[in-house]
N, C-alpha and C. Protein backbone atom coordinates (compact mmCIF):
# COMPACT_ATOMS: atom_id res chain seq x y z
N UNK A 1 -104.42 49.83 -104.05
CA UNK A 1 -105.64 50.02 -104.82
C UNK A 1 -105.32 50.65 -106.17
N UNK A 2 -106.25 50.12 -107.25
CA UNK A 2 -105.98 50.67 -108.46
C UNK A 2 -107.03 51.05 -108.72
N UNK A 3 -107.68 52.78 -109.36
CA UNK A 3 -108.95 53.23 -109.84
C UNK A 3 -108.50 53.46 -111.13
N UNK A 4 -109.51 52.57 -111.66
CA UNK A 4 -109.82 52.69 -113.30
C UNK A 4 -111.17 53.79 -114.16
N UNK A 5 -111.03 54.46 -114.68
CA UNK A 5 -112.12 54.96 -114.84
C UNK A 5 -112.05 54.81 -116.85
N UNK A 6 -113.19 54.42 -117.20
CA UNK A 6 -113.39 54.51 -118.75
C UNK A 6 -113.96 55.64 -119.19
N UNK A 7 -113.74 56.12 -120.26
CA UNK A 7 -114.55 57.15 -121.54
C UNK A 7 -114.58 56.64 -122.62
N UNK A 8 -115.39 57.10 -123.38
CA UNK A 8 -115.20 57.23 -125.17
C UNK A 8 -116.28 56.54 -125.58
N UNK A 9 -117.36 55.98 -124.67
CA UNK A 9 -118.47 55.30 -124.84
C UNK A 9 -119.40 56.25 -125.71
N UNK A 10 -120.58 55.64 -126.22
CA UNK A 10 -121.21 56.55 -127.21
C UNK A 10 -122.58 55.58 -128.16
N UNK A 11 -123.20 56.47 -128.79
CA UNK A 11 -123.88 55.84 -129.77
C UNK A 11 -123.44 55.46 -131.06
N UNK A 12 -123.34 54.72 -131.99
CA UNK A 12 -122.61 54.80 -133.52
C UNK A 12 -123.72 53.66 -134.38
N UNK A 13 -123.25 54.01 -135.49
CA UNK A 13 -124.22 52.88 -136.25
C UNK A 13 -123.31 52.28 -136.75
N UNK A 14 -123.92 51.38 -137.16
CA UNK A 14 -123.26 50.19 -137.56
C UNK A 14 -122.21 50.30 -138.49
N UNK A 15 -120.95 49.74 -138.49
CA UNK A 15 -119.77 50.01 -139.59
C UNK A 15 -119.18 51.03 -139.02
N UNK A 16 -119.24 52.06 -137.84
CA UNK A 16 -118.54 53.08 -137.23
C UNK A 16 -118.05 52.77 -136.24
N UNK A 17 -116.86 53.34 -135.72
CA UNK A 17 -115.67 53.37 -134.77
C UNK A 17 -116.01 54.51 -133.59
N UNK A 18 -115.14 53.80 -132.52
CA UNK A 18 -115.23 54.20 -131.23
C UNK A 18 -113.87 53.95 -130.69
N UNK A 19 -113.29 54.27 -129.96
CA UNK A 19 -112.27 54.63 -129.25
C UNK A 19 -112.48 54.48 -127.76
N UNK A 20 -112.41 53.64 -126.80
CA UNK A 20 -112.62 53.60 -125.43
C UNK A 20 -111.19 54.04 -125.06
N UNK A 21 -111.24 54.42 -123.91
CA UNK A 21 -109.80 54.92 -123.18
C UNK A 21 -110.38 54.09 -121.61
N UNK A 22 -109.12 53.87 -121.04
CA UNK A 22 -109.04 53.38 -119.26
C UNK A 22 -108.23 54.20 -118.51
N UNK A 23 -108.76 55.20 -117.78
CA UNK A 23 -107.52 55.86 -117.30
C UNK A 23 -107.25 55.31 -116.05
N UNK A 24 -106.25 54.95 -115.43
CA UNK A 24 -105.77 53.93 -113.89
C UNK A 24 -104.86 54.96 -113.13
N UNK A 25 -104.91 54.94 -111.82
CA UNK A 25 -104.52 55.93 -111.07
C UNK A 25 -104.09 55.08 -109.44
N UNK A 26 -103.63 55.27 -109.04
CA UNK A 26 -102.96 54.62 -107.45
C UNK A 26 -102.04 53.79 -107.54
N UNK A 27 -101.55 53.10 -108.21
CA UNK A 27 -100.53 51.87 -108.17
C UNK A 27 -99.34 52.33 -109.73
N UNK A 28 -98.41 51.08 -109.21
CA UNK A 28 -97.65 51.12 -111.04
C UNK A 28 -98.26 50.99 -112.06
N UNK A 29 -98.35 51.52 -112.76
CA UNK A 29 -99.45 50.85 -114.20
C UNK A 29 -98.66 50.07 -114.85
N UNK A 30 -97.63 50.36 -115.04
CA UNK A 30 -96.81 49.45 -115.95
C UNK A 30 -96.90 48.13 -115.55
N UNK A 31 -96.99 47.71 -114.17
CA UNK A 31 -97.12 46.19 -113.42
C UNK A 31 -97.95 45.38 -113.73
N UNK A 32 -99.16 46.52 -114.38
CA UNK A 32 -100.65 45.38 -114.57
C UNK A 32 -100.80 44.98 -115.63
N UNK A 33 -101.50 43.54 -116.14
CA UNK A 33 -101.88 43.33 -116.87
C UNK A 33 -103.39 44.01 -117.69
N UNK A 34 -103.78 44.36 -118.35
CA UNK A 34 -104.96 45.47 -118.31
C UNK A 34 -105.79 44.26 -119.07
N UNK A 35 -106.96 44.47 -118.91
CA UNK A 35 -108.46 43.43 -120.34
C UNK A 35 -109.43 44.87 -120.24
N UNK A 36 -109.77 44.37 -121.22
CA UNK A 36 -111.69 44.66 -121.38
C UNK A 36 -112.00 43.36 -121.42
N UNK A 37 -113.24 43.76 -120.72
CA UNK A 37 -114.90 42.81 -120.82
C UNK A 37 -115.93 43.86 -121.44
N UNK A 38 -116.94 43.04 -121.66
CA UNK A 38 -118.22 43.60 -121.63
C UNK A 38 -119.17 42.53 -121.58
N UNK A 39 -120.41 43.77 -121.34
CA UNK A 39 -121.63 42.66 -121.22
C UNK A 39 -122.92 43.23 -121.41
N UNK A 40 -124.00 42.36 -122.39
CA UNK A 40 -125.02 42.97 -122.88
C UNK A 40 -125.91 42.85 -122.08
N UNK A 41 -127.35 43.26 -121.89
CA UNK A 41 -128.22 43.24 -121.15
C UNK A 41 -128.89 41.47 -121.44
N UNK A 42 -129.04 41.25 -119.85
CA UNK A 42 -129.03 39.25 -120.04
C UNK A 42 -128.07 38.42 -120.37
N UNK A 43 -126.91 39.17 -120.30
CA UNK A 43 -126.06 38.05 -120.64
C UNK A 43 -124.68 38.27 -120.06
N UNK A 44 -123.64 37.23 -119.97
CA UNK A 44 -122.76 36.98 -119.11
C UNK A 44 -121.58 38.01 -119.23
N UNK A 45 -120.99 38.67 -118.49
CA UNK A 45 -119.55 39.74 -118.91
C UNK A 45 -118.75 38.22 -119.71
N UNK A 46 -118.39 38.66 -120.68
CA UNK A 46 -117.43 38.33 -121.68
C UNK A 46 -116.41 38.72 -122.22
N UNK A 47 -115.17 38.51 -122.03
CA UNK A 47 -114.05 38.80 -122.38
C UNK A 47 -113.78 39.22 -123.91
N UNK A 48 -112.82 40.52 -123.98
CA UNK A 48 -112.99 40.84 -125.31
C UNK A 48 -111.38 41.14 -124.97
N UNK A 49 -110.48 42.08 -124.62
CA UNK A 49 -109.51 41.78 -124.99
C UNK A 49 -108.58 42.13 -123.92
N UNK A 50 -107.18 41.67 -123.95
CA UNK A 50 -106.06 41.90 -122.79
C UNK A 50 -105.22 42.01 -123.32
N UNK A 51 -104.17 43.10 -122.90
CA UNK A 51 -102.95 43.36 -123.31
C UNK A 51 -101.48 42.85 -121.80
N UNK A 52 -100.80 42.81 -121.75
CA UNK A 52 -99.46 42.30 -120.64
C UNK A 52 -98.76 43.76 -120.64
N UNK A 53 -98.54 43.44 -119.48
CA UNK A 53 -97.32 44.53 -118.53
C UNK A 53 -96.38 44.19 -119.56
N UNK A 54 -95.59 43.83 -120.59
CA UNK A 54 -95.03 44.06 -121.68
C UNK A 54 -95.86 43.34 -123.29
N UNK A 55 -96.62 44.12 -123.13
CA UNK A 55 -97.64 44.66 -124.32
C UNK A 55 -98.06 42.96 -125.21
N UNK A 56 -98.30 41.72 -124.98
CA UNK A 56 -99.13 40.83 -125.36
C UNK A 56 -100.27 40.84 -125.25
N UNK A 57 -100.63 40.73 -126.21
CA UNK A 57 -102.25 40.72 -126.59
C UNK A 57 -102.78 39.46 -126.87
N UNK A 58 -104.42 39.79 -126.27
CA UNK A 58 -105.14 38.55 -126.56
C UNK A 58 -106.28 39.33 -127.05
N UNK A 59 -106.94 38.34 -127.85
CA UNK A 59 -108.57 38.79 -128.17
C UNK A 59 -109.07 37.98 -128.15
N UNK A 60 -110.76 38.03 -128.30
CA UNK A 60 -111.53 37.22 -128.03
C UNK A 60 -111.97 36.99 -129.95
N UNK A 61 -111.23 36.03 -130.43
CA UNK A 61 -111.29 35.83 -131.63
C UNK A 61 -112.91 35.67 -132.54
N UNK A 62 -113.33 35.24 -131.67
CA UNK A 62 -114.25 34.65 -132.25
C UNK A 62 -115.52 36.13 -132.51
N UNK A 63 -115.55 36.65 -131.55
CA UNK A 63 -116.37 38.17 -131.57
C UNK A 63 -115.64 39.34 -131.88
N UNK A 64 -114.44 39.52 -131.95
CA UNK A 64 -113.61 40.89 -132.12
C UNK A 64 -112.06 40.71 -133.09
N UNK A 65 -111.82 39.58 -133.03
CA UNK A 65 -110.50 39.61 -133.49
C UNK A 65 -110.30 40.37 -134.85
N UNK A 66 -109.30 41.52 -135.65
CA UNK A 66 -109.37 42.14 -136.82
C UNK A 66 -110.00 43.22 -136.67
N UNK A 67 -111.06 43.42 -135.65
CA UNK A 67 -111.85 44.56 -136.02
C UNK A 67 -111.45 45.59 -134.71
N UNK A 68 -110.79 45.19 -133.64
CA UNK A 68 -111.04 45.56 -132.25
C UNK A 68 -109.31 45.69 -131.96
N UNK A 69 -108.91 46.59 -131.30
CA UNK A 69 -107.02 46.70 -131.65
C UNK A 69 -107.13 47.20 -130.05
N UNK A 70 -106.35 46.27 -129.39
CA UNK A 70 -106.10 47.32 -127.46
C UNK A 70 -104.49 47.43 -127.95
N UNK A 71 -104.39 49.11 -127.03
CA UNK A 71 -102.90 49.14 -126.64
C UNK A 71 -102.51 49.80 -125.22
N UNK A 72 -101.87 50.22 -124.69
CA UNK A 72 -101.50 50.97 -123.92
C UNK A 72 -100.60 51.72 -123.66
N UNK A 73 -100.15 53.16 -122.93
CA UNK A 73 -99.36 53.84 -122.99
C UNK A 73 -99.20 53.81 -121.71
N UNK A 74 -98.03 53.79 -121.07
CA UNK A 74 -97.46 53.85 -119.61
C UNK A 74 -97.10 54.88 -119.10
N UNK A 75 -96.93 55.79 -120.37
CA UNK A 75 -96.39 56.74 -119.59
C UNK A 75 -97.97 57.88 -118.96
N UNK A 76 -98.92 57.37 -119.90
CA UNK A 76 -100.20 57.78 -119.29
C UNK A 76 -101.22 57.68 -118.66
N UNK A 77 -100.32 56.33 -118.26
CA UNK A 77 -101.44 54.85 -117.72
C UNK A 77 -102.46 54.81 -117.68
N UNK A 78 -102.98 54.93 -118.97
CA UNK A 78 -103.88 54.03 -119.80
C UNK A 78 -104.04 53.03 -121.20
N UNK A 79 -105.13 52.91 -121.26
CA UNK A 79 -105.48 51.15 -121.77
C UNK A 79 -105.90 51.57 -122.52
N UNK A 80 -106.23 51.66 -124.16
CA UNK A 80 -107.33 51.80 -125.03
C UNK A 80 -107.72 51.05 -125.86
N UNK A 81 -109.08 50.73 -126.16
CA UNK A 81 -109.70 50.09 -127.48
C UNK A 81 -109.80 50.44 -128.31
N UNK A 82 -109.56 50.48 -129.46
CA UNK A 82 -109.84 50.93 -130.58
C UNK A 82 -110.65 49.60 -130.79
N UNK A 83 -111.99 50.33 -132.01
CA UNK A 83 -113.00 49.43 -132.70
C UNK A 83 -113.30 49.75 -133.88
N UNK A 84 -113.22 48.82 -134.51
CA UNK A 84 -113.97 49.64 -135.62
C UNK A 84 -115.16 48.21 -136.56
N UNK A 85 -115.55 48.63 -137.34
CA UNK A 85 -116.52 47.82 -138.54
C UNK A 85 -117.40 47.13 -137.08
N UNK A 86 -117.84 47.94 -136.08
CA UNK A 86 -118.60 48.25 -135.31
C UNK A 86 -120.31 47.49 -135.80
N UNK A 87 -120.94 46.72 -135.03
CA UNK A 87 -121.86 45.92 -134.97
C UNK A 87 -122.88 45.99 -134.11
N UNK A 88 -124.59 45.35 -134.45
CA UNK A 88 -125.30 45.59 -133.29
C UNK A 88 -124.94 44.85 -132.62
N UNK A 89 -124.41 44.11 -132.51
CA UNK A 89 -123.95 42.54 -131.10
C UNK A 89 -122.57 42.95 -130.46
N UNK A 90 -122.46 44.44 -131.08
CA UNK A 90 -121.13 44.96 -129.74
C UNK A 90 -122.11 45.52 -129.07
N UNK A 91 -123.00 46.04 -128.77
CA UNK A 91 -123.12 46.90 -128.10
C UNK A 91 -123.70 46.46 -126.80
N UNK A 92 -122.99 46.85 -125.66
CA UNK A 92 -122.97 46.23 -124.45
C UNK A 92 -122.26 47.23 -123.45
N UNK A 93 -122.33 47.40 -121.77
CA UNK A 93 -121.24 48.06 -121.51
C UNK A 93 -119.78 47.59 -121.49
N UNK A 94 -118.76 48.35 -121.98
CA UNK A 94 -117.42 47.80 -121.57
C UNK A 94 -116.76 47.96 -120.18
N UNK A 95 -116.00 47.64 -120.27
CA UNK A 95 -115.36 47.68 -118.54
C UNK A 95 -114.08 47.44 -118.70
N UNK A 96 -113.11 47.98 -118.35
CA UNK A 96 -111.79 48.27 -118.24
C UNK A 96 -111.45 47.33 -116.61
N UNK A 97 -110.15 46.13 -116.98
CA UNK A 97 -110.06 45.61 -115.81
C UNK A 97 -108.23 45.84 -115.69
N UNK A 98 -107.93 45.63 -114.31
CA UNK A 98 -106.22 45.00 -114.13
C UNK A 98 -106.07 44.24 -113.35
N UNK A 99 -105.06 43.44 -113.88
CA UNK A 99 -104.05 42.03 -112.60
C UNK A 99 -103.25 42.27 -112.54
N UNK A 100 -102.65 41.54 -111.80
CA UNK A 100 -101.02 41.57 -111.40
C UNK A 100 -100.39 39.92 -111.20
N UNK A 101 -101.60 39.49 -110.41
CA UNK A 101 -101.71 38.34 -109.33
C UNK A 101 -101.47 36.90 -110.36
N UNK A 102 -102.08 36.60 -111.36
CA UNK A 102 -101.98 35.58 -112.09
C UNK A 102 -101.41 35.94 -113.01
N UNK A 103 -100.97 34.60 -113.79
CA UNK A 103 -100.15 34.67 -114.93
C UNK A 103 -101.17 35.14 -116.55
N UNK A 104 -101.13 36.06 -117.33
CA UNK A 104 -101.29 36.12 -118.26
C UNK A 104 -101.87 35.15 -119.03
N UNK A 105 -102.00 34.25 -118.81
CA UNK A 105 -103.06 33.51 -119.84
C UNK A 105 -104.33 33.03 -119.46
N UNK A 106 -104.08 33.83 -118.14
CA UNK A 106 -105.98 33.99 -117.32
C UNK A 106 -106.11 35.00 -117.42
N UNK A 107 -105.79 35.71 -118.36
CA UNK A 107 -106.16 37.17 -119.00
C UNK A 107 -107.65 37.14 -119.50
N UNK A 108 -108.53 35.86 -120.03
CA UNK A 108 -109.82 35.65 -120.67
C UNK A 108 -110.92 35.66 -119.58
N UNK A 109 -109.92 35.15 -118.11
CA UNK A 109 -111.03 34.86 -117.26
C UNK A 109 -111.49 36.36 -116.33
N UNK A 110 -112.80 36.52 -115.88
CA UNK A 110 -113.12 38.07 -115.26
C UNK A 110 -112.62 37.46 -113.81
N UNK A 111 -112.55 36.63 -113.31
CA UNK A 111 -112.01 35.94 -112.16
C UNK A 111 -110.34 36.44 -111.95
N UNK A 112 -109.93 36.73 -112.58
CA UNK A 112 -108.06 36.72 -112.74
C UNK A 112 -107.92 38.13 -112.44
N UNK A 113 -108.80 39.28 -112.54
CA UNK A 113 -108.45 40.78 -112.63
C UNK A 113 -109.04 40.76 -110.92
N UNK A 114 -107.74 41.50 -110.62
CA UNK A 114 -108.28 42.83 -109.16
C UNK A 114 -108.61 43.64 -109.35
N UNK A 115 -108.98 43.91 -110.15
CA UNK A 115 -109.46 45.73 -109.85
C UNK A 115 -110.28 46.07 -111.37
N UNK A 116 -111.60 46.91 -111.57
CA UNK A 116 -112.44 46.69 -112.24
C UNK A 116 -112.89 48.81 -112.42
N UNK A 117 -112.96 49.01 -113.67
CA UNK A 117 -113.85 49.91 -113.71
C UNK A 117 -115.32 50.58 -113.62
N UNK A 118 -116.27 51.21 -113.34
CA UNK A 118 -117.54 51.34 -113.42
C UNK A 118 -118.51 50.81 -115.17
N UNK A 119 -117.55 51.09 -116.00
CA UNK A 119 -117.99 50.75 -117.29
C UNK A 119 -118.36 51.98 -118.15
N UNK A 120 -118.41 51.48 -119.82
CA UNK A 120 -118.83 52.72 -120.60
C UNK A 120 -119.64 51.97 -121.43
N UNK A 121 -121.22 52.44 -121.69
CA UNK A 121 -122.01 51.95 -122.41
C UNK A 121 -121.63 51.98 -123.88
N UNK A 122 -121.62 51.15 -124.69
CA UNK A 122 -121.21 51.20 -126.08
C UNK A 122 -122.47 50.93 -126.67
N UNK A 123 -123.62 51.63 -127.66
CA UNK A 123 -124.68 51.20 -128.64
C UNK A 123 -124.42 51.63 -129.79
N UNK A 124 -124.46 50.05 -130.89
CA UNK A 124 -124.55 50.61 -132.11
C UNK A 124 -126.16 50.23 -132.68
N UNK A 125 -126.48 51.23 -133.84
CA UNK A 125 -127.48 51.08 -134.02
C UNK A 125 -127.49 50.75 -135.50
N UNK A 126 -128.38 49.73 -135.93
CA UNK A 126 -127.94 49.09 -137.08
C UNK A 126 -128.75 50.04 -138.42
């Protein structure tokens, strides 16, 4: 079992930065592949970004790419988002996920992650 827990959620207005953190606890961290999702009220969890058990990144280009930076530290095993030039159409909860099981380029799909955090509400206000 892997427990994920998120912080850094918050209110901001528009054009301001936020910082999410994933902290993961029970297993190797280094093994997992880590994503964020999120998802707004009515609408589908959507993939925003994944990093690899040796640090490849994906984003979800079309909504975040340039503005939205994940990395991770192993030795603290955790995941973080950085955001910034922050929008009303981010704001949604995020959710911190990990795999192991599939290969990395089902990093987009919420289907591909075992193990899932409770989430951190993100609102910006325009």
């Amino acid at each position: 079992q892997v427990q994920l827990v998120e912080s850094g959620g918050g209110l901001v207005q528009a054009g301001g930065s936020l910082r999410l953190s994933c902290a993961a606890s029970g297993r190797t961290f280094s093994d997992y592949n880590m994503g964020w999702f999120r998802q707004a009220p009515g609408k589908e969890r959507e993939f925003v970004a994944a990093i690899s058990w040796s640090r490849t990144t994906l984003y979800n280009a079309d909504s975040v790419k340039g503005r939205f930076t994940i990395s991770r530290d192993n030795a603290k095993s955790t995941v973080s988002l950085q955001m910034i030039g922050l929008k009303p159409e981010d704001t949604a909860v995020y959710y911190c996920a990990a795999f192991r099981s599939r290969p990395f380029t089902e990093a987009t799909t919420s289907s591909a992650y075992e193990y899932w955090g409770q989430g951190t509400q993100v609102s910006v206000s325009s």
